[in-house]
Protein backbone atom coordinates (compact mmCIF):
# COMPACT_ATOMS: atom_id res chain seq x y z
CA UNK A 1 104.57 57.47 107.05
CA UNK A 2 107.50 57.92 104.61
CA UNK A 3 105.41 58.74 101.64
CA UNK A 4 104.24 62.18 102.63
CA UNK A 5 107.50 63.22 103.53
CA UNK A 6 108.64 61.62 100.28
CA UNK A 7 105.65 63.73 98.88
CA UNK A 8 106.74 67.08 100.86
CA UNK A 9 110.30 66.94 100.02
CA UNK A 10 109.42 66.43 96.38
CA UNK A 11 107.41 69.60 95.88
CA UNK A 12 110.32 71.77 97.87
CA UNK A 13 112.51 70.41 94.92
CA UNK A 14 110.14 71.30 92.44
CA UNK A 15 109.41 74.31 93.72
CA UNK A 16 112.88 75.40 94.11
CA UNK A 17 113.55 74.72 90.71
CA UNK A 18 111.11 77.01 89.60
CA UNK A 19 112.33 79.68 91.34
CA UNK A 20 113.58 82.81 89.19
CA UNK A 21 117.37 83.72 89.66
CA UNK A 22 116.53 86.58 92.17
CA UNK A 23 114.79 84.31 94.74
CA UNK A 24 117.55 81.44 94.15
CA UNK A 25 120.55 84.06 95.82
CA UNK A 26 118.01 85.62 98.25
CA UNK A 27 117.29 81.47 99.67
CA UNK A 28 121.37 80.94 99.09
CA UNK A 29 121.90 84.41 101.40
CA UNK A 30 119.33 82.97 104.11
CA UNK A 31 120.08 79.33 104.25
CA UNK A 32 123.79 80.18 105.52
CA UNK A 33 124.40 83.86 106.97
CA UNK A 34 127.82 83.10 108.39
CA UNK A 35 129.73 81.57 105.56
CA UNK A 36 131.31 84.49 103.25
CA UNK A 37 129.57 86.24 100.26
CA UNK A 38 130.81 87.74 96.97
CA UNK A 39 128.16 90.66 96.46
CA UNK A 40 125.82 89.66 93.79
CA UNK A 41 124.06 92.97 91.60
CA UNK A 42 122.14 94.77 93.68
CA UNK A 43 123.50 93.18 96.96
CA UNK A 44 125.53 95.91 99.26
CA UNK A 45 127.49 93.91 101.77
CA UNK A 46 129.29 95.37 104.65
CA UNK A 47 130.62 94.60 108.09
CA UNK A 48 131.99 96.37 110.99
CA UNK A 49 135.73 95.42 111.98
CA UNK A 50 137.10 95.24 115.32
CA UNK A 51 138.68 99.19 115.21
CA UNK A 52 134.77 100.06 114.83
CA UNK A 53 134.91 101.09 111.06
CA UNK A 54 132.36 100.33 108.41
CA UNK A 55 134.44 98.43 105.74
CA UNK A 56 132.19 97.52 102.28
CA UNK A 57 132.43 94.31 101.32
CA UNK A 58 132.15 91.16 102.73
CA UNK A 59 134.46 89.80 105.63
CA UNK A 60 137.45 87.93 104.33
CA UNK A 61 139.51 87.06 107.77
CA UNK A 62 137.34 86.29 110.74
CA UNK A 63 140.40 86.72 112.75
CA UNK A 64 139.41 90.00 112.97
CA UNK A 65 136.17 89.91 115.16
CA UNK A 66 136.39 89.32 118.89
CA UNK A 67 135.86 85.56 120.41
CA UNK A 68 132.29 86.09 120.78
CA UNK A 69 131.83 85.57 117.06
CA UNK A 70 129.29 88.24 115.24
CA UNK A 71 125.84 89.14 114.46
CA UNK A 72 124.99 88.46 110.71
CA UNK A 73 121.77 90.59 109.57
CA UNK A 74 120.47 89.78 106.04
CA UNK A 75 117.69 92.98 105.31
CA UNK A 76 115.33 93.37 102.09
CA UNK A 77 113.11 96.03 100.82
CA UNK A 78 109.38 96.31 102.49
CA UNK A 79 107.41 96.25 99.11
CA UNK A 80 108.69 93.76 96.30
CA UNK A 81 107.96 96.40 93.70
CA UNK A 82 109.51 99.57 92.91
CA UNK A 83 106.91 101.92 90.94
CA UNK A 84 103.94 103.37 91.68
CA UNK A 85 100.70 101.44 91.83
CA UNK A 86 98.21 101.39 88.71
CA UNK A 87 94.40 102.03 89.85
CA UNK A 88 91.99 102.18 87.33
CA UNK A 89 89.54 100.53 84.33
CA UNK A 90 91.75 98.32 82.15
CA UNK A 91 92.45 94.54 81.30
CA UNK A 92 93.45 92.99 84.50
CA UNK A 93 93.74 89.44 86.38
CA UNK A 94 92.32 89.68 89.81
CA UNK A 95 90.94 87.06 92.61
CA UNK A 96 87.25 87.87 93.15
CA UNK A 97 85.22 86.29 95.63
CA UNK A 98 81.96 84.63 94.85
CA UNK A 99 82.62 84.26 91.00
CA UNK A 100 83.66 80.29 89.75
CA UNK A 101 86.32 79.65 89.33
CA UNK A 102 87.56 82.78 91.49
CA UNK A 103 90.03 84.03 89.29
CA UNK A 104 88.59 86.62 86.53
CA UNK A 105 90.62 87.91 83.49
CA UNK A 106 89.10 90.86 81.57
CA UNK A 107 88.39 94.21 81.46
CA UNK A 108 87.24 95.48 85.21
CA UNK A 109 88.47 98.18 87.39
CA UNK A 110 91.72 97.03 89.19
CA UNK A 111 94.50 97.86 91.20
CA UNK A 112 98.26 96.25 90.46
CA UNK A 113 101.69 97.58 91.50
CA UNK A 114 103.78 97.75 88.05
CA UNK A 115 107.15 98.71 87.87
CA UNK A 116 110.73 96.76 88.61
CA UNK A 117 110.77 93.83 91.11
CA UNK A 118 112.88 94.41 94.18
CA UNK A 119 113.24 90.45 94.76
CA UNK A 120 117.12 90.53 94.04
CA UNK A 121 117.83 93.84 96.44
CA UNK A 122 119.38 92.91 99.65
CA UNK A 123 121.22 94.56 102.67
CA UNK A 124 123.70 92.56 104.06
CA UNK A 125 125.75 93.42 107.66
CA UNK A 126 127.93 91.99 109.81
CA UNK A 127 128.79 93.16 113.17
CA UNK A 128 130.00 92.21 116.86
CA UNK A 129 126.64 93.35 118.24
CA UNK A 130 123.15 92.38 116.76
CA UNK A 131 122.00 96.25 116.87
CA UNK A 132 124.77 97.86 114.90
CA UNK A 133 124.40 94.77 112.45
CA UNK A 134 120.83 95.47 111.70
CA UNK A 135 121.27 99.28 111.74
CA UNK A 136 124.01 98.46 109.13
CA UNK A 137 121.75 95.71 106.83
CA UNK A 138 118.99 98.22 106.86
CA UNK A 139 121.30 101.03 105.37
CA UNK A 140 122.69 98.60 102.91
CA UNK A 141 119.43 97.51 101.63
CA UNK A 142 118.34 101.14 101.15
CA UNK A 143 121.99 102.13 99.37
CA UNK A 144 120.89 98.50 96.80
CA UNK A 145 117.12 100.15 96.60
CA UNK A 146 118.77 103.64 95.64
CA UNK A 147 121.00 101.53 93.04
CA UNK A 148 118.72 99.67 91.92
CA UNK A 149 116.17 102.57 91.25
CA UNK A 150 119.41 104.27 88.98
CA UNK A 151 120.52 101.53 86.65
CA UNK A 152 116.82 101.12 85.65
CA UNK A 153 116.31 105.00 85.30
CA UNK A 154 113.38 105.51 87.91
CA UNK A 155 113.65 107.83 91.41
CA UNK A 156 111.91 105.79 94.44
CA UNK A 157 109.42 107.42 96.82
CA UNK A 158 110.55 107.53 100.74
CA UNK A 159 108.10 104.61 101.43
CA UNK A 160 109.64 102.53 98.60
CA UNK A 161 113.06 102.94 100.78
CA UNK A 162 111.87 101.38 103.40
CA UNK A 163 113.22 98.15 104.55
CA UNK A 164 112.67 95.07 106.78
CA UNK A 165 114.92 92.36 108.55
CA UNK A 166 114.37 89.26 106.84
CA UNK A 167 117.04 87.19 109.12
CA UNK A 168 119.57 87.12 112.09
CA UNK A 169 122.27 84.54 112.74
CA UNK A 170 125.12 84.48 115.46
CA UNK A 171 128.32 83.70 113.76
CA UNK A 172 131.27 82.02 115.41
């Protein structure tokens, strides 16, 4: 019985390990919501303090927050790419069913989303109430989005501003 967990805990190594630099801080920013963070590029942080005023950056004196703790909201864009889609006949890599080996390189009609990965763009809020927190990440992650989409020199659509809640914690 110990050798497949030997087995699974292996390949989470080795698969962590492999990881690029962008998904490394987005698995440091979920495995611990509560502890503090020193924003990374493309990370807005903010939290809301206990006069009810949205203060950027992250929280350096808990102190401040009521004895209930806080709600810690970590939000990321919706699409992992930022650019518009490519449709079309050209050289392409695509899964197609009922062809051996089921993965077909060559020229074909395909569709791919180029442009900039959004893996590194994150929203992160802290708040005393779960709903102003996630209000809060969800600004933040559009404000990195908009950010992002300047230093590379590109303007995003409305859809590609769209984000999602990726996790909640309750913070003592």
């Amino acid at each position: 019985m110990k050798l497949p967990l030997v087995f699974v805990a292996l390949s989470v190594s080795i698969l962590v390990g492999c990881a690029t630099p962008q998904e490394k801080i987005r698995a440091q920013y979920e495995a611990d919501l509560c502890s503090s963070k020193h924003p990374q590029s493309n990370t807005v942080i903010s939290y809301l303090d206990n006069r009810g005023e949205v203060v950027q950056g992250d929280v350096v004196d808990k102190t401040g927050f009521n004895d209930k703790g806080f709600a810690a909201v970590l939000a990321v864009p919706l699409y992992d790419v930022l650019g518009p889609p490519r449709e079309g006949w050209g050289s392409c890599c695509q899964w197609v069913l009922d062809y051996f080996p089921n993965y077909y390189c060559g020229h074909q009609y395909c569709r791919a989303n180029q442009g900039y990965s959004l893996i590194g763009v994150h929203g992160l809020a802290r708040a005393p109430d779960r709903e102003q927190a996630e209000h809060m990440a969800l600004e933040n992650c559009k404000t990195a989005i908009q950010q992002f989409a300047n230093q590379v020199g590109t303007s995003p659509s409305q859809s590609e501003l769209r984000c999602k809640i990726l996790k909640f914690e309750w913070c003592d």
